[in-house]
PDB file of N, CA and C in Angstrom:
ATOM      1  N   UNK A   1       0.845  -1.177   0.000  1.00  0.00           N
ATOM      2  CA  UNK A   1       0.000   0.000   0.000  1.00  0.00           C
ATOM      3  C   UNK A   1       0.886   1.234   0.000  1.00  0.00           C
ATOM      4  N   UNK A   2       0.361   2.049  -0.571  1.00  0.00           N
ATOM      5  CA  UNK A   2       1.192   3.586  -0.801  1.00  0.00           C
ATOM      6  C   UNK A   2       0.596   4.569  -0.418  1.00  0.00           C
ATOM      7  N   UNK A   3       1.356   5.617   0.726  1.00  0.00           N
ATOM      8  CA  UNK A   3       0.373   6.581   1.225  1.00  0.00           C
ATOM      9  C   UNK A   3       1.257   7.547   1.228  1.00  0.00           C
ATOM     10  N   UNK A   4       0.355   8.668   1.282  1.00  0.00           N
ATOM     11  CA  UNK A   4       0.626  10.359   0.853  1.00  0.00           C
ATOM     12  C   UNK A   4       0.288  10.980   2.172  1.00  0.00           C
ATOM     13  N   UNK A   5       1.278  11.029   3.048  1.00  0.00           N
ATOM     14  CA  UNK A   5       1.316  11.994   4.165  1.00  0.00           C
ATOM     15  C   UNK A   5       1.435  13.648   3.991  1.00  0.00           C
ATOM     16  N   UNK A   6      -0.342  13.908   3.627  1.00  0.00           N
ATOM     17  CA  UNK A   6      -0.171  15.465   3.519  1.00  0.00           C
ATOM     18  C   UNK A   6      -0.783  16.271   4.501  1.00  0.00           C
ATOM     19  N   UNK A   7       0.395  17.539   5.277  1.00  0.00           N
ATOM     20  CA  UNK A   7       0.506  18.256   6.069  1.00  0.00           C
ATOM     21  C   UNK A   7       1.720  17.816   7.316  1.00  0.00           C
ATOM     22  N   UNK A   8       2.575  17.640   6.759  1.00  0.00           N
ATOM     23  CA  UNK A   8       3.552  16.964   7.707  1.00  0.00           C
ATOM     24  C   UNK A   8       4.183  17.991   8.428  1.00  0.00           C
ATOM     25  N   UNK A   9       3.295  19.301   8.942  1.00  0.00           N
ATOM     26  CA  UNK A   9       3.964  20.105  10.142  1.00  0.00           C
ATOM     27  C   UNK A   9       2.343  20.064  10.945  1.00  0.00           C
ATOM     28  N   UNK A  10       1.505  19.199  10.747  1.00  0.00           N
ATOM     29  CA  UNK A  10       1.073  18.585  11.917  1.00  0.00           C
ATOM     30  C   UNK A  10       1.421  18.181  12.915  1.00  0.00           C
ATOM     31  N   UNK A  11       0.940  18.238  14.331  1.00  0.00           N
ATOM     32  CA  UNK A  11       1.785  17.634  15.391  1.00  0.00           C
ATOM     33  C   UNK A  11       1.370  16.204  15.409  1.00  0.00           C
ATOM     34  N   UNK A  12       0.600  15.720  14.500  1.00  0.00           N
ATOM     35  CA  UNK A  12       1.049  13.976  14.536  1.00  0.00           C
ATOM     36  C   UNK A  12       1.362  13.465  13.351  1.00  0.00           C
ATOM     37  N   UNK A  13       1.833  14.327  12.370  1.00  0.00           N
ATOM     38  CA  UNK A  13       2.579  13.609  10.936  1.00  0.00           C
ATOM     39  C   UNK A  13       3.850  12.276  11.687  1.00  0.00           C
ATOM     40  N   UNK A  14       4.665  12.766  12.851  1.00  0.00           N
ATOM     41  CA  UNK A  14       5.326  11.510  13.050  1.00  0.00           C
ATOM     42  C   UNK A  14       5.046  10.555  13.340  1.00  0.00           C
ATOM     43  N   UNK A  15       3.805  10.575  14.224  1.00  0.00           N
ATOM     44  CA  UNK A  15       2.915   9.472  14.655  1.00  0.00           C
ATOM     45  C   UNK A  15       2.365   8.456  13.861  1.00  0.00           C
ATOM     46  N   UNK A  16       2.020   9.367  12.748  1.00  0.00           N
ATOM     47  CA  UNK A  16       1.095   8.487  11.345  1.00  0.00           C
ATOM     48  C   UNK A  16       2.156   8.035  10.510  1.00  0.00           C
ATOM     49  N   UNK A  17       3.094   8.969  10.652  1.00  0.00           N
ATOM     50  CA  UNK A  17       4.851   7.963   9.939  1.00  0.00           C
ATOM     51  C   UNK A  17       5.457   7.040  10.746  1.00  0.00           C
ATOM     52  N   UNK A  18       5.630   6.758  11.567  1.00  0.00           N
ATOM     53  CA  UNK A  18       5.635   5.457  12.238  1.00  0.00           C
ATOM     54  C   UNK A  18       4.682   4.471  12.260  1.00  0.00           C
ATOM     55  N   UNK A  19       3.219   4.741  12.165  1.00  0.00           N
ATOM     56  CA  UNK A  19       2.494   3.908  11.992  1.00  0.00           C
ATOM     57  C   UNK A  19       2.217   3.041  10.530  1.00  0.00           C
ATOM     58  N   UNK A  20       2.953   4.024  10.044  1.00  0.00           N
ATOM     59  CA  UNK A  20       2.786   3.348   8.289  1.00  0.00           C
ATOM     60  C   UNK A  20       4.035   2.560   8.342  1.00  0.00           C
ATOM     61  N   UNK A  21       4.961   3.099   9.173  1.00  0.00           N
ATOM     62  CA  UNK A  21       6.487   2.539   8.804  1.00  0.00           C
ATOM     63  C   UNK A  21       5.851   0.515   9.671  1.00  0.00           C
ATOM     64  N   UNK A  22       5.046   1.013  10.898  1.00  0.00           N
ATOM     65  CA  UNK A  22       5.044  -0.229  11.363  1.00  0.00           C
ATOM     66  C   UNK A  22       3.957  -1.304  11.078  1.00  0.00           C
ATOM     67  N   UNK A  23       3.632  -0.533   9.752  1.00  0.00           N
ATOM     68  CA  UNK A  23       2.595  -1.828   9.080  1.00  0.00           C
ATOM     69  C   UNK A  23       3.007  -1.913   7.530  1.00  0.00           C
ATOM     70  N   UNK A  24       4.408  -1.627   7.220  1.00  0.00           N
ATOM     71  CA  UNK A  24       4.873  -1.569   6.423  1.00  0.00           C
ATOM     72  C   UNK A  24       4.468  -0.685   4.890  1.00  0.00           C
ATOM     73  N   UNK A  25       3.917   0.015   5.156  1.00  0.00           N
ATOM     74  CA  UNK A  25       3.274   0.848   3.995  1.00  0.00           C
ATOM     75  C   UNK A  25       4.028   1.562   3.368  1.00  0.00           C
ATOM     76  N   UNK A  26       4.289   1.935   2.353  1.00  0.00           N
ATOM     77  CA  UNK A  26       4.992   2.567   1.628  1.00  0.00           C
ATOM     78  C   UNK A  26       4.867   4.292   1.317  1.00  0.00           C
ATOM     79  N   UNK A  27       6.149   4.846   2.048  1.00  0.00           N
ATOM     80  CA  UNK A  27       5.478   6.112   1.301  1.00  0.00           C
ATOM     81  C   UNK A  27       5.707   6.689   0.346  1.00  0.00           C
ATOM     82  N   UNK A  28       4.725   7.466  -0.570  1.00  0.00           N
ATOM     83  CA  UNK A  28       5.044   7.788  -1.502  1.00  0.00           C
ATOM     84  C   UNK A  28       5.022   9.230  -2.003  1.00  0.00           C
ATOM     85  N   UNK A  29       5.093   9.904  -0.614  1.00  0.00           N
ATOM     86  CA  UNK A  29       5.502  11.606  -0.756  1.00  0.00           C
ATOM     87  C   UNK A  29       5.167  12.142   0.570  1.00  0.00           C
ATOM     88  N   UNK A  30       5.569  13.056   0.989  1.00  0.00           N
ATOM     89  CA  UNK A  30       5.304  14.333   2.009  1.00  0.00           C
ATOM     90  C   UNK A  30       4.674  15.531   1.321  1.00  0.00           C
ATOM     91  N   UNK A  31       4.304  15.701   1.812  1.00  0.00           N
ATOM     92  CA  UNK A  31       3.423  16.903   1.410  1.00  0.00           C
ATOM     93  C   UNK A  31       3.101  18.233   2.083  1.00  0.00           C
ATOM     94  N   UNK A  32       2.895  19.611   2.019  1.00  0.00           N
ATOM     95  CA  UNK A  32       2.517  20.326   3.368  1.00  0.00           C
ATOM     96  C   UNK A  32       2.751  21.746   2.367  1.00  0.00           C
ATOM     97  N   UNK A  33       2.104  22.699   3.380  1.00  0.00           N
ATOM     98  CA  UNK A  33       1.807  24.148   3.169  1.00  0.00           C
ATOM     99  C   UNK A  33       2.612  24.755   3.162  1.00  0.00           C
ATOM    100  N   UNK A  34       3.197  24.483   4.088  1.00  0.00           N
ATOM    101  CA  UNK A  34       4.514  25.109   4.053  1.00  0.00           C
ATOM    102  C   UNK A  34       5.840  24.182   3.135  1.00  0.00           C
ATOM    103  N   UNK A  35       6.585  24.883   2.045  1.00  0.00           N
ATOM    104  CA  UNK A  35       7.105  24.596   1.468  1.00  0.00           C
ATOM    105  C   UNK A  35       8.344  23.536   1.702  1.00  0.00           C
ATOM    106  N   UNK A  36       8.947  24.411   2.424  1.00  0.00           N
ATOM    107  CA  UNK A  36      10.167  24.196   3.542  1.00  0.00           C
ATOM    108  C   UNK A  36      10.265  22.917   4.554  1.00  0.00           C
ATOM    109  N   UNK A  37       9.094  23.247   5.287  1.00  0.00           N
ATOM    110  CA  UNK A  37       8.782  22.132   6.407  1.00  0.00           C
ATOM    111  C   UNK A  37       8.207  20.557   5.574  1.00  0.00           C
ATOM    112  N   UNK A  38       7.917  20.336   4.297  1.00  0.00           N
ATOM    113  CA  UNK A  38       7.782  19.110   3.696  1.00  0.00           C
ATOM    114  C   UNK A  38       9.096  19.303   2.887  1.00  0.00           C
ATOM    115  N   UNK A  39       9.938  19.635   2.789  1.00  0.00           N
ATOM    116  CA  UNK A  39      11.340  19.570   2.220  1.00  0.00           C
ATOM    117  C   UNK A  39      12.416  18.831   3.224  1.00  0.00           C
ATOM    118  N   UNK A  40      12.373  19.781   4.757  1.00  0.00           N
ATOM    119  CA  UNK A  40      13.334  19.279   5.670  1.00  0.00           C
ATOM    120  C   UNK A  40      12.384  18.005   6.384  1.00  0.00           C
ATOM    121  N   UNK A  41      10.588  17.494   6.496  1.00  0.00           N
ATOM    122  CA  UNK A  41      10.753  16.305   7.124  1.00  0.00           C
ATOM    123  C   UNK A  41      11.137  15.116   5.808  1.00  0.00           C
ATOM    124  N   UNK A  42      10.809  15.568   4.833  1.00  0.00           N
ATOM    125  CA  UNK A  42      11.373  14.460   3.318  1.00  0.00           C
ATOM    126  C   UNK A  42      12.432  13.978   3.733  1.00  0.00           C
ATOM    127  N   UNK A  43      13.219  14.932   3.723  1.00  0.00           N
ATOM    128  CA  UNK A  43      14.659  14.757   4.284  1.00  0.00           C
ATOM    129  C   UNK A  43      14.923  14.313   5.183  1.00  0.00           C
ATOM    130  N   UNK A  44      15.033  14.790   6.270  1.00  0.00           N
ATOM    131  CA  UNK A  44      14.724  13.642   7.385  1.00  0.00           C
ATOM    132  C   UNK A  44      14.413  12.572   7.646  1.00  0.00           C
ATOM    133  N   UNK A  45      13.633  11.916   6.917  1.00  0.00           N
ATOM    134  CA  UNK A  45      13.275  10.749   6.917  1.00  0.00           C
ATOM    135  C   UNK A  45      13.194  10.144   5.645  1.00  0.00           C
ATOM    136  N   UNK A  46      14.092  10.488   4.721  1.00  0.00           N
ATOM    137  CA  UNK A  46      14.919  10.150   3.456  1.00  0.00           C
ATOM    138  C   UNK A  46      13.521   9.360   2.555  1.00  0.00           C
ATOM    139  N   UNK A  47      12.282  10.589   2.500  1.00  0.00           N
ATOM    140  CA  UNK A  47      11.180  10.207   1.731  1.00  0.00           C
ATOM    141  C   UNK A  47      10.726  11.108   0.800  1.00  0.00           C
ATOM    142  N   UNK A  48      10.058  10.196  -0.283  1.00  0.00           N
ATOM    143  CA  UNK A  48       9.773  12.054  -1.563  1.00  0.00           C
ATOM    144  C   UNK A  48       9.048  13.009  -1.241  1.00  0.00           C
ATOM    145  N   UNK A  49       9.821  13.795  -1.980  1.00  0.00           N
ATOM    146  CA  UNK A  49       9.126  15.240  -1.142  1.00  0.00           C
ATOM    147  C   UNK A  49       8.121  15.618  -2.488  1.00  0.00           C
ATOM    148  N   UNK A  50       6.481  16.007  -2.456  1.00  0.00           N
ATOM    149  CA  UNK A  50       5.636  16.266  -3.180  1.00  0.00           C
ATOM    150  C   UNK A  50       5.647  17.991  -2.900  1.00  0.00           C
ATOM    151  N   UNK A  51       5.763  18.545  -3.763  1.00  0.00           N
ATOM    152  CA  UNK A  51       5.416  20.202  -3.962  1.00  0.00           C
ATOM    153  C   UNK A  51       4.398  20.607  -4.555  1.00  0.00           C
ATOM    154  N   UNK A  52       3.524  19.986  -5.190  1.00  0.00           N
ATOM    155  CA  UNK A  52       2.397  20.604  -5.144  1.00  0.00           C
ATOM    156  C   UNK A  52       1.207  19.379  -5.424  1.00  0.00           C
ATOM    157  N   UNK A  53       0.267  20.098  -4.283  1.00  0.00           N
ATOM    158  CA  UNK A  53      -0.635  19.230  -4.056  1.00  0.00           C
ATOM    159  C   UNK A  53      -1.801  18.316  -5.118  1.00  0.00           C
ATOM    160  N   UNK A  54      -1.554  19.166  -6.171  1.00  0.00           N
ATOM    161  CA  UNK A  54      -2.887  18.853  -7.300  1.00  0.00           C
ATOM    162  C   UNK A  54      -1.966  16.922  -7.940  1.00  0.00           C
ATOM    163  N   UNK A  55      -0.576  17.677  -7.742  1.00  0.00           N
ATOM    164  CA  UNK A  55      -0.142  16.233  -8.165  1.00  0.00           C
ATOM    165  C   UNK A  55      -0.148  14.721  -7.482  1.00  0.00           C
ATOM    166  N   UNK A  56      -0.427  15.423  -6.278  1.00  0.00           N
ATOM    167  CA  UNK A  56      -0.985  13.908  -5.317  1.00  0.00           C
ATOM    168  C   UNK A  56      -2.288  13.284  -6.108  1.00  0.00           C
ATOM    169  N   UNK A  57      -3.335  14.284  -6.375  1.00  0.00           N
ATOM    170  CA  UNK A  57      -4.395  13.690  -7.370  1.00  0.00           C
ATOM    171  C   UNK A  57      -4.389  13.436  -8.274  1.00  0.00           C
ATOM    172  N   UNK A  58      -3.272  13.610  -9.100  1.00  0.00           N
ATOM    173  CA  UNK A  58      -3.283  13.301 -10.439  1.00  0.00           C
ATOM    174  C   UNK A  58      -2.090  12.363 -11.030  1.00  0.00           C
ATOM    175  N   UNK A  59      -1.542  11.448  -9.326  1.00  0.00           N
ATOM    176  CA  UNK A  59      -0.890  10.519  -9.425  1.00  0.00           C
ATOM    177  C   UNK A  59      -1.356   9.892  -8.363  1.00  0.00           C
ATOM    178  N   UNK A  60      -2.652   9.668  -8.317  1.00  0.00           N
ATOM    179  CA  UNK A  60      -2.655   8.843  -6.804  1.00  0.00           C
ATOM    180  C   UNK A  60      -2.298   7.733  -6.092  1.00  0.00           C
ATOM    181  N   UNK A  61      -2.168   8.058  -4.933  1.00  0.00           N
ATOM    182  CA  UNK A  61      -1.870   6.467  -4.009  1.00  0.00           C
ATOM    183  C   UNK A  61      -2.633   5.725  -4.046  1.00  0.00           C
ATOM    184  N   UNK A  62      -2.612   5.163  -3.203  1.00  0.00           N
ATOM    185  CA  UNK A  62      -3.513   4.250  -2.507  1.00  0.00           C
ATOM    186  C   UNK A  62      -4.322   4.579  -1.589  1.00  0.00           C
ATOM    187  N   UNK A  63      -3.761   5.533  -0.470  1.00  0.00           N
ATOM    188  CA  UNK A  63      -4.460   5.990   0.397  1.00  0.00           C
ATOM    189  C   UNK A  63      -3.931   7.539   0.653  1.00  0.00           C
ATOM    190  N   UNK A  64      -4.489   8.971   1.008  1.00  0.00           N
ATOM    191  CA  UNK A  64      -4.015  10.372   0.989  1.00  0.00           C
ATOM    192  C   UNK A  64      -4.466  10.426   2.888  1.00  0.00           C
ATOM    193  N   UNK A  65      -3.458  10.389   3.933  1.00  0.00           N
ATOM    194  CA  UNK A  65      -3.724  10.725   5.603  1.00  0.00           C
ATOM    195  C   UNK A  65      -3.112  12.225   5.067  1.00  0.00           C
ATOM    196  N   UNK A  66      -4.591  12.992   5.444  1.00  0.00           N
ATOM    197  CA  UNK A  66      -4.691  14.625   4.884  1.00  0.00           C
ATOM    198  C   UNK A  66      -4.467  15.433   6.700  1.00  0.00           C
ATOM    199  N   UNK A  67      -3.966  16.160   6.708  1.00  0.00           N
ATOM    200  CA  UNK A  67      -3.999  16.624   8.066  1.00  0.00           C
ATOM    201  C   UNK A  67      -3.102  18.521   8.114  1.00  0.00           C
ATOM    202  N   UNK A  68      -3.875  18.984   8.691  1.00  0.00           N
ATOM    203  CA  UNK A  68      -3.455  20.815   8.163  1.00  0.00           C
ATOM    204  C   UNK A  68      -4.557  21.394   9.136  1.00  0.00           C
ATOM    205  N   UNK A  69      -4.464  22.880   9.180  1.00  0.00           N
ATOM    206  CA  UNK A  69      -5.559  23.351   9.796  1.00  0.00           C
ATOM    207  C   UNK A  69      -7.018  23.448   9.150  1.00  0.00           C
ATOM    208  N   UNK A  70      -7.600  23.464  10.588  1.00  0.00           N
ATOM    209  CA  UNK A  70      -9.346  23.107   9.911  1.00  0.00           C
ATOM    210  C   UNK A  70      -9.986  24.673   8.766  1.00  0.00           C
ATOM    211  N   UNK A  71      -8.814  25.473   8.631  1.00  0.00           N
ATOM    212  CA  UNK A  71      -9.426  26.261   7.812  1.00  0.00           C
ATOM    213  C   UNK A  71      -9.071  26.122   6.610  1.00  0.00           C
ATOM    214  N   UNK A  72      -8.284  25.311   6.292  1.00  0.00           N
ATOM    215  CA  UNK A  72      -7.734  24.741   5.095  1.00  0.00           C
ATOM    216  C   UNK A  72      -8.080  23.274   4.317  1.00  0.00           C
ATOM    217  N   UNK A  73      -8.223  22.611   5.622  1.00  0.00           N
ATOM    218  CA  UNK A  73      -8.164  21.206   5.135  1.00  0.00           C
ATOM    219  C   UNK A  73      -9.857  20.169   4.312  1.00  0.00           C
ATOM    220  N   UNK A  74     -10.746  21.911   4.861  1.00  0.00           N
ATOM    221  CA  UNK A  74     -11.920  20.912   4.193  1.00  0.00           C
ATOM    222  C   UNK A  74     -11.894  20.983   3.036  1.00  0.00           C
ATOM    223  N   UNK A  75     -11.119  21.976   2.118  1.00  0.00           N
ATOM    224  CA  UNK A  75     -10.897  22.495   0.372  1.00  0.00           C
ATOM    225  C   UNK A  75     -10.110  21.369   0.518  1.00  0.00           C
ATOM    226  N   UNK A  76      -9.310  20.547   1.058  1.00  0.00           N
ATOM    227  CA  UNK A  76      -8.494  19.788   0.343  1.00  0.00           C
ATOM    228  C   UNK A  76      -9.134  18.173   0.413  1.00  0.00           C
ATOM    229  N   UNK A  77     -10.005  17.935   1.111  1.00  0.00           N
ATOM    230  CA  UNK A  77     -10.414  17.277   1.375  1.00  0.00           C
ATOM    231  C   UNK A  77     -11.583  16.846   0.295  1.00  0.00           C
ATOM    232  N   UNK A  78     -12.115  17.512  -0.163  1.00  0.00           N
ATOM    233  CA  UNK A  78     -13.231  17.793  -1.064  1.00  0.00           C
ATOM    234  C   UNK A  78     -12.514  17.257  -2.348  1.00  0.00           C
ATOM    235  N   UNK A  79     -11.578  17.507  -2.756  1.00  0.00           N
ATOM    236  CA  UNK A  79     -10.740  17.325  -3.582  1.00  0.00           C
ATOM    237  C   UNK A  79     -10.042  15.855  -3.619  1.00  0.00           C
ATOM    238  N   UNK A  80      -9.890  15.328  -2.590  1.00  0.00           N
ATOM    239  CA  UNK A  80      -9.620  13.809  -2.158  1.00  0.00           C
ATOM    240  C   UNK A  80     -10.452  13.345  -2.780  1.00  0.00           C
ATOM    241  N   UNK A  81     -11.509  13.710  -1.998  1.00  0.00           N
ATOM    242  CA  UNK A  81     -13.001  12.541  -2.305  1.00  0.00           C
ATOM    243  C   UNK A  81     -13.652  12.887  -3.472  1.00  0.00           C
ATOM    244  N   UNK A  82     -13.685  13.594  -4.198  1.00  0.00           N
ATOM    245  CA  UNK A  82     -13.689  13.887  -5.758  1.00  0.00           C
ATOM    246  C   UNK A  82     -12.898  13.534  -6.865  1.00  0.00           C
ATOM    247  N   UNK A  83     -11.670  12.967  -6.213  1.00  0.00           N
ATOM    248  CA  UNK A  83     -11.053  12.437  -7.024  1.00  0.00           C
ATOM    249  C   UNK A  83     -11.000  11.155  -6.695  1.00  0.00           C
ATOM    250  N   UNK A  84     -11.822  10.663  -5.945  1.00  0.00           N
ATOM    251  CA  UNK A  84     -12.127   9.055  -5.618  1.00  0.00           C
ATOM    252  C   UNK A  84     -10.831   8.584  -5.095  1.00  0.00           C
ATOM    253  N   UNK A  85      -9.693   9.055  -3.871  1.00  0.00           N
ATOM    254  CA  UNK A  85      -8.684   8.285  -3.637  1.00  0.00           C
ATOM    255  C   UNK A  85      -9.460   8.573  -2.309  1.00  0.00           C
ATOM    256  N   UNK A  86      -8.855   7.214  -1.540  1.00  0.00           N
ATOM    257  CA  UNK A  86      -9.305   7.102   0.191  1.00  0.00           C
ATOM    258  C   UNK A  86      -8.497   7.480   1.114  1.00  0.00           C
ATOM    259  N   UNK A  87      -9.184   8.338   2.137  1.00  0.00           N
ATOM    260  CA  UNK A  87      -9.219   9.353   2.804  1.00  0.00           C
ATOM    261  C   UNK A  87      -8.464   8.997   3.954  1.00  0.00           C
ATOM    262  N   UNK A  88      -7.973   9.546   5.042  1.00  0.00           N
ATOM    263  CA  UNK A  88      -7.822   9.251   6.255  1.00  0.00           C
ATOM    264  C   UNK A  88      -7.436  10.664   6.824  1.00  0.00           C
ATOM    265  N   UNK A  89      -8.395  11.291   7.291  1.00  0.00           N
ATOM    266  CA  UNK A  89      -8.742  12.859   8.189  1.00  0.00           C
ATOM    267  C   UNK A  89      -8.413  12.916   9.333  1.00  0.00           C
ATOM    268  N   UNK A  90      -7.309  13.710   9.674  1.00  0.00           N
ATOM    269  CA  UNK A  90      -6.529  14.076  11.042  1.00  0.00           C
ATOM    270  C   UNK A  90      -7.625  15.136  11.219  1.00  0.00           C
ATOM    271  N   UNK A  91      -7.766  15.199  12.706  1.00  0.00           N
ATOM    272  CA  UNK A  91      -8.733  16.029  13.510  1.00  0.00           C
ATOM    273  C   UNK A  91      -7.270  17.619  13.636  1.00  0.00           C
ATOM    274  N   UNK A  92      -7.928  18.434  14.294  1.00  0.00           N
ATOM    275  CA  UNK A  92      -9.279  19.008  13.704  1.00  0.00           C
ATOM    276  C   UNK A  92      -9.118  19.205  12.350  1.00  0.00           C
ATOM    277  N   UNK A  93     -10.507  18.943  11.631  1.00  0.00           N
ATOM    278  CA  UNK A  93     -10.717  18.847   9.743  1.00  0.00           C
ATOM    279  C   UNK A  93     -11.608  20.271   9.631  1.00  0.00           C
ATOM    280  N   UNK A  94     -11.800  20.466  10.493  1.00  0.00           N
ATOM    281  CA  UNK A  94     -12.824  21.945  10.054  1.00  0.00           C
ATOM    282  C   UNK A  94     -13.037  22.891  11.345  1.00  0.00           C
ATOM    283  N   UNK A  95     -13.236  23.764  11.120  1.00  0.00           N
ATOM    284  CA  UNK A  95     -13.892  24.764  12.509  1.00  0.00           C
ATOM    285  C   UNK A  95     -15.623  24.715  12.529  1.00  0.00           C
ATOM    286  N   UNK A  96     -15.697  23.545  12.272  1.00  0.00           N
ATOM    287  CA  UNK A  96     -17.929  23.968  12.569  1.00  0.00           C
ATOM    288  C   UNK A  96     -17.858  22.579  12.487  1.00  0.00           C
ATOM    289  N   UNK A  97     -19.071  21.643  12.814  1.00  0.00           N
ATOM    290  CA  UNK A  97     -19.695  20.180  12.894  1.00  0.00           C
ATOM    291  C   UNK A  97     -20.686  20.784  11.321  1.00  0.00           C
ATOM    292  N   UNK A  98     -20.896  21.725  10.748  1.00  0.00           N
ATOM    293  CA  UNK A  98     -21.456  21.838   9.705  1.00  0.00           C
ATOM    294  C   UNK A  98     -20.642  21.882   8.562  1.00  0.00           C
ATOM    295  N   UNK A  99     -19.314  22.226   8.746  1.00  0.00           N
ATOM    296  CA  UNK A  99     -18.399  21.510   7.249  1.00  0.00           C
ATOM    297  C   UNK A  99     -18.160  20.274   7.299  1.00  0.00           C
ATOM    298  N   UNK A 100     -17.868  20.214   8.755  1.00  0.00           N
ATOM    299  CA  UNK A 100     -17.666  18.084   8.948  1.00  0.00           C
ATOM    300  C   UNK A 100     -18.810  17.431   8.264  1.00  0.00           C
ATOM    301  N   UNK A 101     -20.298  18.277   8.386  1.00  0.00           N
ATOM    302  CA  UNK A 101     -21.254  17.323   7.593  1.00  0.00           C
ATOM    303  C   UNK A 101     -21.066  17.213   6.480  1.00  0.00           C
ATOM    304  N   UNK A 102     -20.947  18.523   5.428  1.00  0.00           N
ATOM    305  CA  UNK A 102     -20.920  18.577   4.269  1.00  0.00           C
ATOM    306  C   UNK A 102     -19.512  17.782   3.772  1.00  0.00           C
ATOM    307  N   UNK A 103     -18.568  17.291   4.400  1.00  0.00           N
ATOM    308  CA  UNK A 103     -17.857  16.529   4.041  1.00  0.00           C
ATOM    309  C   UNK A 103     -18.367  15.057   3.974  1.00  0.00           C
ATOM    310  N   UNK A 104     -18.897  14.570   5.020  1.00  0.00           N
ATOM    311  CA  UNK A 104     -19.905  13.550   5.085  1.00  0.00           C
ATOM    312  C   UNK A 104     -20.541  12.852   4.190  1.00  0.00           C
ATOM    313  N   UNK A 105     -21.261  13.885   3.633  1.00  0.00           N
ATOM    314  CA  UNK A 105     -22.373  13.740   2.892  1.00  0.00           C
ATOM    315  C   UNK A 105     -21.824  13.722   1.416  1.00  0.00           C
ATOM    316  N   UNK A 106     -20.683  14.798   0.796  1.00  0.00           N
ATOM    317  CA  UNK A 106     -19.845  14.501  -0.126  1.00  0.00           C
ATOM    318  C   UNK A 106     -18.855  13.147  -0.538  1.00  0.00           C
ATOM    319  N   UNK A 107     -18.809  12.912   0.273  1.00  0.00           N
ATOM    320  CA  UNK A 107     -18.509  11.549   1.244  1.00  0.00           C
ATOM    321  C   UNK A 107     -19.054  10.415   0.853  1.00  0.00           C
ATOM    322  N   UNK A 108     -20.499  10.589   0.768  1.00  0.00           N
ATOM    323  CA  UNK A 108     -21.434   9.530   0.754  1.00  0.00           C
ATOM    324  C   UNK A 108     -21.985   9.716  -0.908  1.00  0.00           C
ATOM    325  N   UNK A 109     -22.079  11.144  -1.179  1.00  0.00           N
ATOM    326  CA  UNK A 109     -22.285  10.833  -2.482  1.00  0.00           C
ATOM    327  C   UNK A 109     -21.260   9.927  -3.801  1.00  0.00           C
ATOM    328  N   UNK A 110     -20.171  10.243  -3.438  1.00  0.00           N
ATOM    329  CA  UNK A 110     -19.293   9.765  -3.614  1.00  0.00           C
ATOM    330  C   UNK A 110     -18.840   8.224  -3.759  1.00  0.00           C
ATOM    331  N   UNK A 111     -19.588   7.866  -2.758  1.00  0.00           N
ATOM    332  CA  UNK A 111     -19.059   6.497  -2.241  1.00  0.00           C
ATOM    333  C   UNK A 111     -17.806   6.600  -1.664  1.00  0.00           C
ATOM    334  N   UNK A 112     -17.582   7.096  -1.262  1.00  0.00           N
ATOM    335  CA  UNK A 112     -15.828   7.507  -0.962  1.00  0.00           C
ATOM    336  C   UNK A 112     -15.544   6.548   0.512  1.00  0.00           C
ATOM    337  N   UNK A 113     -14.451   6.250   0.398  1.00  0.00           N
ATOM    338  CA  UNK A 113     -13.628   5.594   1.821  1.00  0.00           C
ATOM    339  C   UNK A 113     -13.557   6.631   2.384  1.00  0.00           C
ATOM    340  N   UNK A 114     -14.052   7.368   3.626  1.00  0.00           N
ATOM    341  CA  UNK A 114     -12.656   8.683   4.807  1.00  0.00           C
ATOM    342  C   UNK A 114     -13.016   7.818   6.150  1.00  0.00           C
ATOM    343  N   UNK A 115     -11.604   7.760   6.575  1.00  0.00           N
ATOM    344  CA  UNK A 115     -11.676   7.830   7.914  1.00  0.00           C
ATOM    345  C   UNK A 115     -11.219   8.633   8.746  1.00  0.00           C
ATOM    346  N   UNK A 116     -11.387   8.638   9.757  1.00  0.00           N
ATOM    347  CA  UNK A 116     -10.866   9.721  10.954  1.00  0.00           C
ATOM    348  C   UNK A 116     -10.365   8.913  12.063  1.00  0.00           C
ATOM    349  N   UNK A 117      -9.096   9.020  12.427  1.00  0.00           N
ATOM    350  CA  UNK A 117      -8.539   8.621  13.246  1.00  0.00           C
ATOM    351  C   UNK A 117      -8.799   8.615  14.739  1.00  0.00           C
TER     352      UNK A 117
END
C-alpha cells in the first residue's frame, strides 16, 4: 500500500509515519503548506518530497492521511473525495460540525472511503 502523508507540520505527521512505517506501507511523498517544512521532514526521513498538491491527485496512491488546519483542510479534502482516492482525516478537519457534515455527505455521495482517526 502507498500513502501520501499530507501536512507533515502537523503535530502527529510523526505518529502516522511510524504507523505506516510499522505496518509496512509505503510512502510515496510528504506533502505540506509550508514549502520548507515538507522539504526538511522528506529529508529527514529520506522520503519524496511532493510540492504541489494537485499532483498527489493526479498521481494517486492508494491511500491520501490529509492533516493541516481546519481552515484549510476541508478544500483539500473535497478534492480527495472527488477524485475518488481514500481518505484518512486528522482532527481538527474543520472549525464547525457543519463543514464536517458537508464533508460527510460529499462523502457519501461519492461512495468515498474517509476515515478519521
Amino acid at each position: 500500500m502507498k500513502i501520501v502523508l499530507a501536512g507533515s507540520s502537523h503535530w502527529h505527521a510523526e505518529m502516522h509515519l511510524d504507523a505506516a512505517h510499522s505496518c509496512g506501507t509505503e510512502i510515496a511523498g510528504i506533502w505540506d503548506e509550508d514549502a520548507e517544512h515538507a522539504r526538511a521532514f522528506a529529508a529527514r526521513h529520506h522520503l519524496p518530497l511532493i510540492t504541489d498538491f494537485a499532483k498527489i491527485l493526479s498521481s494517486p496512491p492508494d491511500v491520501i492521511l490529509l492533516m493541516g488546519h481546519p481552515s484549510t483542510v476541508p478544500a483539500r479534502a473535497r478534492a480527495v473525495i472527488g477524485a475518488g482516492i481514500p481518505l484518512i482525516l486528522e482532527k481538527p478537519a474543520a472549525s464547525s460540525t457543519g463543514v464536517l457534515a458537508a464533508l460527510r455527505d460529499l462523502a457519501r455521495q461519492h461512495q468515498a472511503f474517509v476515515s478519521v482517526p
